[in-house]
N, C-alpha and C. Protein backbone atom coordinates (compact mmCIF):
# COMPACT_ATOMS: atom_id res chain seq x y z
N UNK A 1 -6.50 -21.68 37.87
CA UNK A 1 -7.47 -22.66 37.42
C UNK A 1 -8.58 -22.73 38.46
N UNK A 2 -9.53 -22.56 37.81
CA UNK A 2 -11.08 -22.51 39.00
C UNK A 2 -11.20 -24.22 39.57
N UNK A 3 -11.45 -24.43 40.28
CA UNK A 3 -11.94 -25.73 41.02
C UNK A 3 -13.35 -26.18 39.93
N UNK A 4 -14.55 -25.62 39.29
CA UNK A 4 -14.94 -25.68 38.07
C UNK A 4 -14.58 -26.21 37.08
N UNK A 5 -13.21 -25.59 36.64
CA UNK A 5 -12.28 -26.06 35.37
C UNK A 5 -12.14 -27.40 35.59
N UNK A 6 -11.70 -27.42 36.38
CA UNK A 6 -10.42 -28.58 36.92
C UNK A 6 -11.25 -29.98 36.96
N UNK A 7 -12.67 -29.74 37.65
CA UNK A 7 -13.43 -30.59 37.75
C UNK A 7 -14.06 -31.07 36.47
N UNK A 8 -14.06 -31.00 35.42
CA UNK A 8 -14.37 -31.28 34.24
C UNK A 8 -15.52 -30.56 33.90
N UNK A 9 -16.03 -29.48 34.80
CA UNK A 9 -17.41 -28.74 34.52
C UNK A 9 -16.39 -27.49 33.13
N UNK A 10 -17.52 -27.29 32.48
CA UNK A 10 -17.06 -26.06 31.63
C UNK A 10 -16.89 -26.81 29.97
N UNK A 11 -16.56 -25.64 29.23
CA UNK A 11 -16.63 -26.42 27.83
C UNK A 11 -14.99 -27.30 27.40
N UNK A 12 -14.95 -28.11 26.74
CA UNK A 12 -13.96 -28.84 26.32
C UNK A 12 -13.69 -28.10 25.17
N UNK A 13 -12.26 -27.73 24.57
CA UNK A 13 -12.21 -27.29 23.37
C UNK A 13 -10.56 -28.14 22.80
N UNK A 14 -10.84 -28.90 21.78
CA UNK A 14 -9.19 -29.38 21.35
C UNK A 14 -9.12 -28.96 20.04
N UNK A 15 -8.43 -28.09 19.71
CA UNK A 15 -8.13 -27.05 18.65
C UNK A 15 -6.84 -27.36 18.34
N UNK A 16 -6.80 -26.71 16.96
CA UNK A 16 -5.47 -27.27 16.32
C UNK A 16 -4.71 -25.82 16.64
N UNK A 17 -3.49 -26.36 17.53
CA UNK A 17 -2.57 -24.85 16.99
C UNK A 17 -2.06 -24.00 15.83
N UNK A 18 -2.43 -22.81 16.24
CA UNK A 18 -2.15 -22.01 15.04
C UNK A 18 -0.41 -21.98 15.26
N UNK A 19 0.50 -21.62 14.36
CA UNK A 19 1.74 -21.81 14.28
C UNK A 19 2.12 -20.11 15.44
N UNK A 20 1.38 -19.40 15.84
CA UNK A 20 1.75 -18.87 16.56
C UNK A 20 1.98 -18.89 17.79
N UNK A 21 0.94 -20.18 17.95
CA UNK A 21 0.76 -20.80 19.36
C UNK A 21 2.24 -21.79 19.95
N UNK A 22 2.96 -22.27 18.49
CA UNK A 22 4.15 -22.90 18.88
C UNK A 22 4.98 -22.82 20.45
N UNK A 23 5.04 -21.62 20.60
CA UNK A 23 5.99 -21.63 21.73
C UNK A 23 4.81 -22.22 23.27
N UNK A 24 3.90 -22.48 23.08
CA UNK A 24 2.80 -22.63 23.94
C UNK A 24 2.96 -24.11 24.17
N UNK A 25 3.05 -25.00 22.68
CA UNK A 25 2.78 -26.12 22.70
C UNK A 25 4.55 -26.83 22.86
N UNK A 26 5.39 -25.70 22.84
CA UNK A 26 6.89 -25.89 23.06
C UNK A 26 6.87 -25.74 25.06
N UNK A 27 6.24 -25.26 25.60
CA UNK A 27 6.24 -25.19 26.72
C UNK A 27 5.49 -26.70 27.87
N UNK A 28 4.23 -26.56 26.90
CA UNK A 28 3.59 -27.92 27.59
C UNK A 28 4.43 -29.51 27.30
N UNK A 29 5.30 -29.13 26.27
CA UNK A 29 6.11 -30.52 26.08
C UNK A 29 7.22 -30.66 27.11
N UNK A 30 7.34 -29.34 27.76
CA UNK A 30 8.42 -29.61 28.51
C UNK A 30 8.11 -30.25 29.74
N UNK A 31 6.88 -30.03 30.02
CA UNK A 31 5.94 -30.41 31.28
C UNK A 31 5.97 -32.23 30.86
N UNK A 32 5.21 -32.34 29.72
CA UNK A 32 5.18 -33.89 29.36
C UNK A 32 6.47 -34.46 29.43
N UNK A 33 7.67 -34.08 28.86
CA UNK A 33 9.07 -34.25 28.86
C UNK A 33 9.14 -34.68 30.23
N UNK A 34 9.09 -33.94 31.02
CA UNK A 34 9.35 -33.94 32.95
C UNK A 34 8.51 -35.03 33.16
N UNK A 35 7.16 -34.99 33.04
CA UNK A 35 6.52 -36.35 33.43
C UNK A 35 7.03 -37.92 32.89
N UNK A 36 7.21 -37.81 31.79
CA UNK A 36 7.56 -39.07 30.91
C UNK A 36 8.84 -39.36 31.73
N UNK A 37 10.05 -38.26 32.19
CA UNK A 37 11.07 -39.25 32.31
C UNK A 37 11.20 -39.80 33.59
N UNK A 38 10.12 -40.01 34.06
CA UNK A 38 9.96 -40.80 35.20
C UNK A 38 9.75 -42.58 34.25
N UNK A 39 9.56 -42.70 33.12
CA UNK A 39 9.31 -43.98 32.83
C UNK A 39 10.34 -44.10 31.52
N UNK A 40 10.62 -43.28 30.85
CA UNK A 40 11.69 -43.22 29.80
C UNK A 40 13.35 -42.77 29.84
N UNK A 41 13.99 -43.09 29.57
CA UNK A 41 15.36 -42.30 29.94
C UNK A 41 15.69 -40.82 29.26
N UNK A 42 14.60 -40.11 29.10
CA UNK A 42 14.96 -38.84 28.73
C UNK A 42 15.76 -37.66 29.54
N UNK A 43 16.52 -36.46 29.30
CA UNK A 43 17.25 -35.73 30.28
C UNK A 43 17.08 -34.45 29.54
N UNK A 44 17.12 -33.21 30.09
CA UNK A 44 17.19 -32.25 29.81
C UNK A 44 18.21 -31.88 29.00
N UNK A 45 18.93 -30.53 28.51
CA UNK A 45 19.79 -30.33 27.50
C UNK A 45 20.53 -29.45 28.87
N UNK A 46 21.87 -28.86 28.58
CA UNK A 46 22.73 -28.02 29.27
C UNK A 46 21.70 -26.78 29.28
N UNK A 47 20.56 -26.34 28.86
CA UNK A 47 19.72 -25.28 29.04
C UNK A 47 18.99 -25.51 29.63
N UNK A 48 18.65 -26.99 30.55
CA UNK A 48 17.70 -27.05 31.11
C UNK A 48 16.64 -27.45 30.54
N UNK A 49 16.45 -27.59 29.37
CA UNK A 49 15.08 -27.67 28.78
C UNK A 49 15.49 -29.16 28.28
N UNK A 50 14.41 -29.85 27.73
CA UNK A 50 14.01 -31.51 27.31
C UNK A 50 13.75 -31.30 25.87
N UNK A 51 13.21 -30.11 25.34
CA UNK A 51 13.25 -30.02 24.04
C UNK A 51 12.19 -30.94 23.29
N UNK A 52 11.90 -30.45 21.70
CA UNK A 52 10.97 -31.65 21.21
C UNK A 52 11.60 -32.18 19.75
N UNK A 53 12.49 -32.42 19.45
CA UNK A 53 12.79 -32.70 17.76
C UNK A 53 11.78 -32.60 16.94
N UNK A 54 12.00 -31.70 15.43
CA UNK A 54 11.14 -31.94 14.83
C UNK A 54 9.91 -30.91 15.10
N UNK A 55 9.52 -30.16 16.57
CA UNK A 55 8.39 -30.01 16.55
C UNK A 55 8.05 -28.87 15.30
N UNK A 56 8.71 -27.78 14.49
CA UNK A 56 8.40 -27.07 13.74
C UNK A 56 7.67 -28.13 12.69
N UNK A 57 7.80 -29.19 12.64
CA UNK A 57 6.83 -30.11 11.37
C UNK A 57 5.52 -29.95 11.21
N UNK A 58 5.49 -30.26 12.84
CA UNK A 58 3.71 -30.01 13.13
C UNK A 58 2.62 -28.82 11.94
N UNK A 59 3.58 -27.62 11.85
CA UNK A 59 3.22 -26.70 11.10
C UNK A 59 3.50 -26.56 9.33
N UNK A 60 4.51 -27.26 9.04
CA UNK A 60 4.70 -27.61 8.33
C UNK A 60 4.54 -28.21 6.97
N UNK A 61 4.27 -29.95 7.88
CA UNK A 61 4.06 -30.91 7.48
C UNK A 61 2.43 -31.19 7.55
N UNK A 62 1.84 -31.64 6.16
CA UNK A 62 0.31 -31.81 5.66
C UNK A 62 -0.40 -33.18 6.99
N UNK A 63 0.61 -33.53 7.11
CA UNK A 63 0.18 -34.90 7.52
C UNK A 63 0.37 -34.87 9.03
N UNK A 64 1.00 -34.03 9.72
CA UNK A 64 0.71 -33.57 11.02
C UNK A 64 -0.03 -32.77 11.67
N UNK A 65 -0.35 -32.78 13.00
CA UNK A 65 -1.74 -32.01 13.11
C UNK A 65 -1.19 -31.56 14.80
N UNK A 66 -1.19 -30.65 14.87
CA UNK A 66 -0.97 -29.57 16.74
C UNK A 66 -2.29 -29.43 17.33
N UNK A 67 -2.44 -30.01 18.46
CA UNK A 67 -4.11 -29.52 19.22
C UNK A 67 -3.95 -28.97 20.61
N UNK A 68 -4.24 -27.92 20.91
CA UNK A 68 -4.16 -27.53 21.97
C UNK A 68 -5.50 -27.55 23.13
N UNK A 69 -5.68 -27.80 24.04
CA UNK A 69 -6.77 -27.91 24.57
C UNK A 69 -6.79 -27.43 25.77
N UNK A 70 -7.91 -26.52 26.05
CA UNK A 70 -8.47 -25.68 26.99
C UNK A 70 -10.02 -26.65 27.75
N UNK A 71 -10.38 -26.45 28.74
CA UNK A 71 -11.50 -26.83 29.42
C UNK A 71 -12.06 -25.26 30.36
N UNK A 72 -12.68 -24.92 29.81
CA UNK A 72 -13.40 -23.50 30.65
C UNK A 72 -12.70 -22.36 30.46
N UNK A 73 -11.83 -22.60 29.20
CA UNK A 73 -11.06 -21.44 28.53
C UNK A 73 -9.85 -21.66 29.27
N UNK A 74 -9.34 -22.47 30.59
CA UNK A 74 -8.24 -22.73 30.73
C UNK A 74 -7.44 -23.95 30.25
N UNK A 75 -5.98 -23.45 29.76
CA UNK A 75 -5.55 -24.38 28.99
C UNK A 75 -5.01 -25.82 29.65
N UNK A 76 -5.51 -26.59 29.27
CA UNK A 76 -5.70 -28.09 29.81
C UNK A 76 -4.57 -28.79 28.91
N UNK A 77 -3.99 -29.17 28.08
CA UNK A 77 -2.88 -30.12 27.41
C UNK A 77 -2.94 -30.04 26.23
N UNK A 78 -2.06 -31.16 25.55
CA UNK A 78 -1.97 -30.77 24.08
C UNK A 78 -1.80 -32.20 23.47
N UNK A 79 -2.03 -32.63 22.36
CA UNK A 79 -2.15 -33.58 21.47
C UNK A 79 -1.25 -33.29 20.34
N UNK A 80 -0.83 -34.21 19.86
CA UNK A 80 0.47 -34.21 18.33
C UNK A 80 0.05 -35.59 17.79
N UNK A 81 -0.79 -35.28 16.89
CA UNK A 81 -0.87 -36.78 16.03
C UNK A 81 -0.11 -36.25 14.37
N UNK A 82 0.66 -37.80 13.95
CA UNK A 82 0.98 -37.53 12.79
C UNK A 82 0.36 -39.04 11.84
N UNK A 83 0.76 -38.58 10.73
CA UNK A 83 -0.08 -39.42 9.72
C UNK A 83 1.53 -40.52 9.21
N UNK A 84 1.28 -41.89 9.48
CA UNK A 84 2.20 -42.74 9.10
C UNK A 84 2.90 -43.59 11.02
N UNK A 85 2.94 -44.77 10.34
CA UNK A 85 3.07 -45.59 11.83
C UNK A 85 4.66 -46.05 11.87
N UNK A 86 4.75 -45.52 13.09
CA UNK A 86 6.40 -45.90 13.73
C UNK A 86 6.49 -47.72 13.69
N UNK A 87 5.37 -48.20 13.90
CA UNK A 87 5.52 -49.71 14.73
C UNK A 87 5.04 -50.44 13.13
N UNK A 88 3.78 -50.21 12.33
CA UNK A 88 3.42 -51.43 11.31
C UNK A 88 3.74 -50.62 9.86
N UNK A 89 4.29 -49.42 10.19
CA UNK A 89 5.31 -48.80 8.82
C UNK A 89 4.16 -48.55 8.03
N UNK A 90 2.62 -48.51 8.24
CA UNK A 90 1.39 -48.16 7.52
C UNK A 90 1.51 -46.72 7.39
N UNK A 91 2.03 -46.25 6.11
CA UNK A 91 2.01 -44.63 5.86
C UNK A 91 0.58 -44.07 6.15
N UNK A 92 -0.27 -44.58 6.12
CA UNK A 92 -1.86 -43.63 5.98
C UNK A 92 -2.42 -43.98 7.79
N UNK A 93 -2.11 -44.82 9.17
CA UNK A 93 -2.34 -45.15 9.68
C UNK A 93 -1.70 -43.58 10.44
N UNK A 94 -3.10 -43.03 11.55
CA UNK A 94 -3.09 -42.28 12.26
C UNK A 94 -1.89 -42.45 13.62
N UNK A 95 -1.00 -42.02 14.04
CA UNK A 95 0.05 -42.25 15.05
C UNK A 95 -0.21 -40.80 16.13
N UNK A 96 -0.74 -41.28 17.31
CA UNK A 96 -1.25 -40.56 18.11
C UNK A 96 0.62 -40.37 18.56
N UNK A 97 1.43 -39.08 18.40
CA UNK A 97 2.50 -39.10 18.50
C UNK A 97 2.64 -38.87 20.25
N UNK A 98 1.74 -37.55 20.37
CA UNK A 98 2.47 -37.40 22.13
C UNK A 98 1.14 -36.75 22.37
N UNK A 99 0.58 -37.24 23.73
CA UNK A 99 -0.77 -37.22 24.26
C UNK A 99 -0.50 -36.38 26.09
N UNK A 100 -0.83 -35.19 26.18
CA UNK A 100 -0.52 -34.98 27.71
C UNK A 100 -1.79 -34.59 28.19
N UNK A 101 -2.20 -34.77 29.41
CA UNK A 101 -3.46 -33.48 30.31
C UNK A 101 -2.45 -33.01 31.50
N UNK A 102 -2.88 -31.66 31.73
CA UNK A 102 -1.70 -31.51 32.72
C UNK A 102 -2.28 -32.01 34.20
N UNK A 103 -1.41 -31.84 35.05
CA UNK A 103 -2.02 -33.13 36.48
C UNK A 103 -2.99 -32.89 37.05
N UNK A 104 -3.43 -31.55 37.04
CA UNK A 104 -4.24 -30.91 37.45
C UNK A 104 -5.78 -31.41 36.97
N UNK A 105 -5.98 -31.80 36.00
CA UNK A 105 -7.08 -32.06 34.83
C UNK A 105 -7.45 -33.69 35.17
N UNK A 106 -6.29 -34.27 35.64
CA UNK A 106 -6.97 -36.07 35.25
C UNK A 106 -7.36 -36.65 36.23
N UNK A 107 -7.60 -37.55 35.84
CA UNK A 107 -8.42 -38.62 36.73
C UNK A 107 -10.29 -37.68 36.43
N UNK A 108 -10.70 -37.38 35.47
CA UNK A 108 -11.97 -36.93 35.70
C UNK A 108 -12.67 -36.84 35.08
N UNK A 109 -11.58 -37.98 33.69
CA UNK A 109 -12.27 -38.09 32.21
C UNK A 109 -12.25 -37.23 31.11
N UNK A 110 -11.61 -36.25 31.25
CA UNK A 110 -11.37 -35.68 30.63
C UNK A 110 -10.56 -35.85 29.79
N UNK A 111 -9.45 -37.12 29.46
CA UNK A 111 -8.53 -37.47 28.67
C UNK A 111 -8.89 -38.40 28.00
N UNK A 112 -9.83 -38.92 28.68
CA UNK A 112 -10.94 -39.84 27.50
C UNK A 112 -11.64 -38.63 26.64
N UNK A 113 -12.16 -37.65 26.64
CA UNK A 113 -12.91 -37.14 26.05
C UNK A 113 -11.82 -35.94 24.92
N UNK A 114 -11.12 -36.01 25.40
CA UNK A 114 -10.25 -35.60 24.20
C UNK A 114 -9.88 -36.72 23.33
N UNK A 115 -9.43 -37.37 23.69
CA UNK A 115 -8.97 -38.69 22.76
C UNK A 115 -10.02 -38.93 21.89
N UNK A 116 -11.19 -39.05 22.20
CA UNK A 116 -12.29 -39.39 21.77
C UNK A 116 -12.36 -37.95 20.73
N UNK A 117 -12.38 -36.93 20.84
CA UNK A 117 -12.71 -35.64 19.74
C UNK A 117 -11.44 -35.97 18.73
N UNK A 118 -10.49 -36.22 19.19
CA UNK A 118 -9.07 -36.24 18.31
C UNK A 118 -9.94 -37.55 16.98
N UNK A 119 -9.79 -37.95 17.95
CA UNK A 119 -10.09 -39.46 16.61
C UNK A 119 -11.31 -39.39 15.93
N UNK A 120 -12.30 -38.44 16.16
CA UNK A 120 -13.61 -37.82 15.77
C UNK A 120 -12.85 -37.13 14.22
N UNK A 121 -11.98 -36.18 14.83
CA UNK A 121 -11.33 -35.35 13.73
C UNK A 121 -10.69 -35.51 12.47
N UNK A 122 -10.11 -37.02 12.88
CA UNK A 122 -9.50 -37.24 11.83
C UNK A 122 -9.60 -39.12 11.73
N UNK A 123 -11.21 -39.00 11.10
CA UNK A 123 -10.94 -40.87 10.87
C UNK A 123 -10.50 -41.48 10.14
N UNK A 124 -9.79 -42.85 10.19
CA UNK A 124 -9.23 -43.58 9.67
C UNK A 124 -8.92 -44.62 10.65
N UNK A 125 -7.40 -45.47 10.00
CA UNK A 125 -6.57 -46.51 10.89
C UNK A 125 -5.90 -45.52 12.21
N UNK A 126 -5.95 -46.09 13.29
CA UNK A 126 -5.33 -45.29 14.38
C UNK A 126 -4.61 -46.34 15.08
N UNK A 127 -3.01 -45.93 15.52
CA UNK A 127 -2.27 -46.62 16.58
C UNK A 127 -2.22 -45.51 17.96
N UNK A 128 -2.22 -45.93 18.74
CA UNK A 128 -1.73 -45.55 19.93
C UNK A 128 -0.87 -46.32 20.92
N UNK A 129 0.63 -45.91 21.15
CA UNK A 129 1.37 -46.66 21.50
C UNK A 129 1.65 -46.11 22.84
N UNK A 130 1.95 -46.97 23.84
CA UNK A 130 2.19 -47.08 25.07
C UNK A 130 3.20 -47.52 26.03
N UNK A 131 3.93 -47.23 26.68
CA UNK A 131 5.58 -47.58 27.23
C UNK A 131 4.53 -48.28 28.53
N UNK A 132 4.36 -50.01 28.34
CA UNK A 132 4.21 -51.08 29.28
C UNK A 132 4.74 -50.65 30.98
N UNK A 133 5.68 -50.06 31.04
CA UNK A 133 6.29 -49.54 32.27
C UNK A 133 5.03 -48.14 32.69
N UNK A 134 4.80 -47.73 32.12
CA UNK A 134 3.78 -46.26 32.05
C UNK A 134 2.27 -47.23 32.68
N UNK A 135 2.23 -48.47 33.67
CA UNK A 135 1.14 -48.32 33.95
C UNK A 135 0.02 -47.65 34.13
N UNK A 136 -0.26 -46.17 34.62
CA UNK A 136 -1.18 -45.55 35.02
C UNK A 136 -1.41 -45.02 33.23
N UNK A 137 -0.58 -45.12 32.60
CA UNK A 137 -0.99 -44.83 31.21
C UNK A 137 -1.89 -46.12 30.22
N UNK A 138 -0.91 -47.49 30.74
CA UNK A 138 -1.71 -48.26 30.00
C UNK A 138 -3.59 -48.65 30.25
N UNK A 139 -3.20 -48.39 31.81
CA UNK A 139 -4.87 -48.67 32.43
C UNK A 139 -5.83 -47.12 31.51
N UNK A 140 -5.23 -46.29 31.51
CA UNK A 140 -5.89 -44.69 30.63
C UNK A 140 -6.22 -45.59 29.10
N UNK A 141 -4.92 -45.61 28.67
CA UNK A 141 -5.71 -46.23 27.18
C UNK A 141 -6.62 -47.33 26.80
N UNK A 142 -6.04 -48.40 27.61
CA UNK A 142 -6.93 -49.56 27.59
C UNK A 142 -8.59 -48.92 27.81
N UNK A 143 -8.81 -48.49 28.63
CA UNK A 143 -10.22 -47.64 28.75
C UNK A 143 -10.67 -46.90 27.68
N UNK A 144 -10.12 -45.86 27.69
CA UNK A 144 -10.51 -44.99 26.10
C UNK A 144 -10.23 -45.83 25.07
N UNK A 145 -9.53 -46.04 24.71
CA UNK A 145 -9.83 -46.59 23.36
C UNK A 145 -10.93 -48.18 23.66
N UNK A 146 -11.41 -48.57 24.29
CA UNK A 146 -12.27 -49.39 24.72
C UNK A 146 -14.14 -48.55 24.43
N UNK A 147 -13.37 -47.69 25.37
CA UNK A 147 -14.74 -46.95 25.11
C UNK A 147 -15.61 -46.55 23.94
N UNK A 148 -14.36 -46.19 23.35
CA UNK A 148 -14.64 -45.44 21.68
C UNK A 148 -14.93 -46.52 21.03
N UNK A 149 -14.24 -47.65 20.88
CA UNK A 149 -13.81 -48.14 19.72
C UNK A 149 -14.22 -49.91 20.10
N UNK A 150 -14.55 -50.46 21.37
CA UNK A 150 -15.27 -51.60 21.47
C UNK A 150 -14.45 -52.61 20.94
N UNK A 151 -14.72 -53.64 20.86
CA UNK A 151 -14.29 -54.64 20.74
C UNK A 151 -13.46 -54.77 18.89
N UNK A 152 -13.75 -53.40 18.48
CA UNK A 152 -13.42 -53.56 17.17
C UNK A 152 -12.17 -53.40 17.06
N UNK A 153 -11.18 -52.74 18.53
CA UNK A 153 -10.14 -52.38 18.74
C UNK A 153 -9.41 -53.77 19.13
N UNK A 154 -7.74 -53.71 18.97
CA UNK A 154 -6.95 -54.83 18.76
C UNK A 154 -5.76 -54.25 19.92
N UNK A 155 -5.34 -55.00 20.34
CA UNK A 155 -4.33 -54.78 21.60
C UNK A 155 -2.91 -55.35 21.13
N UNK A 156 -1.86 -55.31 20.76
CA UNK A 156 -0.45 -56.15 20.44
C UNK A 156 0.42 -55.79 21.23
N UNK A 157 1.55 -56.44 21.38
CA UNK A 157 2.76 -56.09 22.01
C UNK A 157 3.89 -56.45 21.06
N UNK A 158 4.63 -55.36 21.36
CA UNK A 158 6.05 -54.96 20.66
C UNK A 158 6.91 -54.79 21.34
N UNK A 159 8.40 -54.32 20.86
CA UNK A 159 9.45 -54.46 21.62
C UNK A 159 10.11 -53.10 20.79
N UNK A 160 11.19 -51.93 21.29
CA UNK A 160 11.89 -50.78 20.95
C UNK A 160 12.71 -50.13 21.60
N UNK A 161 14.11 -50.94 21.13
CA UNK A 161 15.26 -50.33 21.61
C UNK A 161 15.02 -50.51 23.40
N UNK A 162 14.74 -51.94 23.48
CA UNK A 162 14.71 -52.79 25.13
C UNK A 162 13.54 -52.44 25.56
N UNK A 163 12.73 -51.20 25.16
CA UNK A 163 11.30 -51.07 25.40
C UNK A 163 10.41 -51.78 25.53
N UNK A 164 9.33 -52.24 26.14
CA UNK A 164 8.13 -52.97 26.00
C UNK A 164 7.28 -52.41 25.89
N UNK A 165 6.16 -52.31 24.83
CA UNK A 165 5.24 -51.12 24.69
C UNK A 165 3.95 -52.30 23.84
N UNK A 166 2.68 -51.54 24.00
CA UNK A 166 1.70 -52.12 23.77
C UNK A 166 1.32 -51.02 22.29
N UNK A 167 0.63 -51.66 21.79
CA UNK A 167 -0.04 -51.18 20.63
C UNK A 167 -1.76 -50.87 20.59
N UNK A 168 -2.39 -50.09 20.26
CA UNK A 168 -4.41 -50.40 20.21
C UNK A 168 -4.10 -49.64 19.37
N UNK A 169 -4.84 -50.93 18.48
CA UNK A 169 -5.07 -50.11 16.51
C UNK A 169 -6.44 -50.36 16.45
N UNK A 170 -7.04 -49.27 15.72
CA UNK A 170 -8.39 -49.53 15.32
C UNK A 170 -8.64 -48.87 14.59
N UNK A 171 -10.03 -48.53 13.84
CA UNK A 171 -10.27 -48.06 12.72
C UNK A 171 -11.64 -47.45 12.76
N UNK A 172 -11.43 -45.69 12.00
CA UNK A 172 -12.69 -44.66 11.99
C UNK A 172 -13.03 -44.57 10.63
N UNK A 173 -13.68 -45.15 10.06
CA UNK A 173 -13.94 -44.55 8.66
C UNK A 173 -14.84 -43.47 8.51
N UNK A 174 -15.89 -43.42 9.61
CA UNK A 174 -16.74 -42.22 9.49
C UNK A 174 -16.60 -41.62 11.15
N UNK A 175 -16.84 -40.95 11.65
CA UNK A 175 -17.05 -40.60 13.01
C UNK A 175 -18.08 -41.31 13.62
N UNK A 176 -17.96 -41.51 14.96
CA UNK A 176 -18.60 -43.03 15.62
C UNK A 176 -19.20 -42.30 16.37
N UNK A 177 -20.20 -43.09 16.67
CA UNK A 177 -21.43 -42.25 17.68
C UNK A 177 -21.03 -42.86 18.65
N UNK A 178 -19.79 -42.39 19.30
CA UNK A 178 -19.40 -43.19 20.81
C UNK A 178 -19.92 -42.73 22.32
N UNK A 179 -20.42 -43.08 23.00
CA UNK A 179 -21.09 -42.92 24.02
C UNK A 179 -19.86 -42.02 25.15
N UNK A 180 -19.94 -40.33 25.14
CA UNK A 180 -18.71 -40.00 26.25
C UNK A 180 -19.14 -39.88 27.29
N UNK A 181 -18.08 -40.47 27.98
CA UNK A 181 -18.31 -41.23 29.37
C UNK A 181 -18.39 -39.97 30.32
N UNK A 182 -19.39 -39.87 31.24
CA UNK A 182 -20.03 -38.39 32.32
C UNK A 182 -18.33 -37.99 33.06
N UNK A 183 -18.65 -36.97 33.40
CA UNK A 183 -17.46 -36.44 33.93
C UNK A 183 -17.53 -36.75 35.49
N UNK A 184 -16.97 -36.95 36.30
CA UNK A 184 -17.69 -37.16 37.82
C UNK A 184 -16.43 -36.84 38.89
């Protein structure tokens, strides 16, 4: 990764995986897997690996969507949104399922500016849910979706299986002329 890349200089690209790319976007989950279970009780399998349930759906399923994302042609993280909400049971409500940049990439805005193309892509109702313990995550969303989405956005708290997790629902009906925030 060039010091360029990394710095947020270069082009942003969040593309939907092609189903060949699977084992790509099976690899970066394992990375997210490893990060998350610092705040979730997840564990690896007797192979070592964390695994993703389900992920063949992505390809599948009409209502799921795989994004892979590169910054300067190097590959930067991956996005999994599916269509239908875990938390208000709204079948048509966008569910940002699993959101990573790898460590290398953040802090530089660049995870705002994906978030921001994702929800460009596909407007409608959007949740994005958050594990309350995941501080350095909740201060990330609270921002982006702030940014994008202004005061039109709604903040709740919920509870899952002893979890405490926050909710920001808001709503794209057309693509928003949102102001993306400079890279620095």
């Amino acid at each position: 990764m060039t010091d360029r890349s990394r710095n947020g200089h270069g082009k942003l690209e969040v593309v939907r995986a092609s189903v060949q790319q699977l084992p790509v976007v099976a690899n970066l989950l394992e990375l997210y897997a490893h990060d998350f279970s610092e705040f979730h009780d997840v564990k690896p399998g007797e192979d070592g690996r964390f695994g993703y349930k389900n992920l063949a759906l992505y390809w599948s399923d009409a209502g799921r969507h795989p994004f892979l994302v590169r910054l300067g042609g190097v590959l930067a993280g991956l996005v999994l949104v599916k269509q239908g909400s875990e938390v208000s049971g709204n079948p048509h409500a966008w569910d940002l399922a699993e959101f990573f940049v790898l460590r290398g990439f953040r802090r530089h805005g660049i995870g705002t500016r994906i978030a921001m193309d994702v929800w460009r892509k596909l407007p409608g109702l959007w949740e994005v849910r958050v594990m309350q313990k995941n501080d350095p995550a909740c201060q990330f969303w609270r921002h982006a979706v702030s940014a994008f989405a202004g005061n039109s956005a709604s903040c709740s708290h919920f509870e899952k299986n002893g979890e405490r997790w926050l909710l920001f629902s808001f709503e794209t009906s057309r693509p928003l002329a949102a102001v993306i925030p400079p890279i620095g």
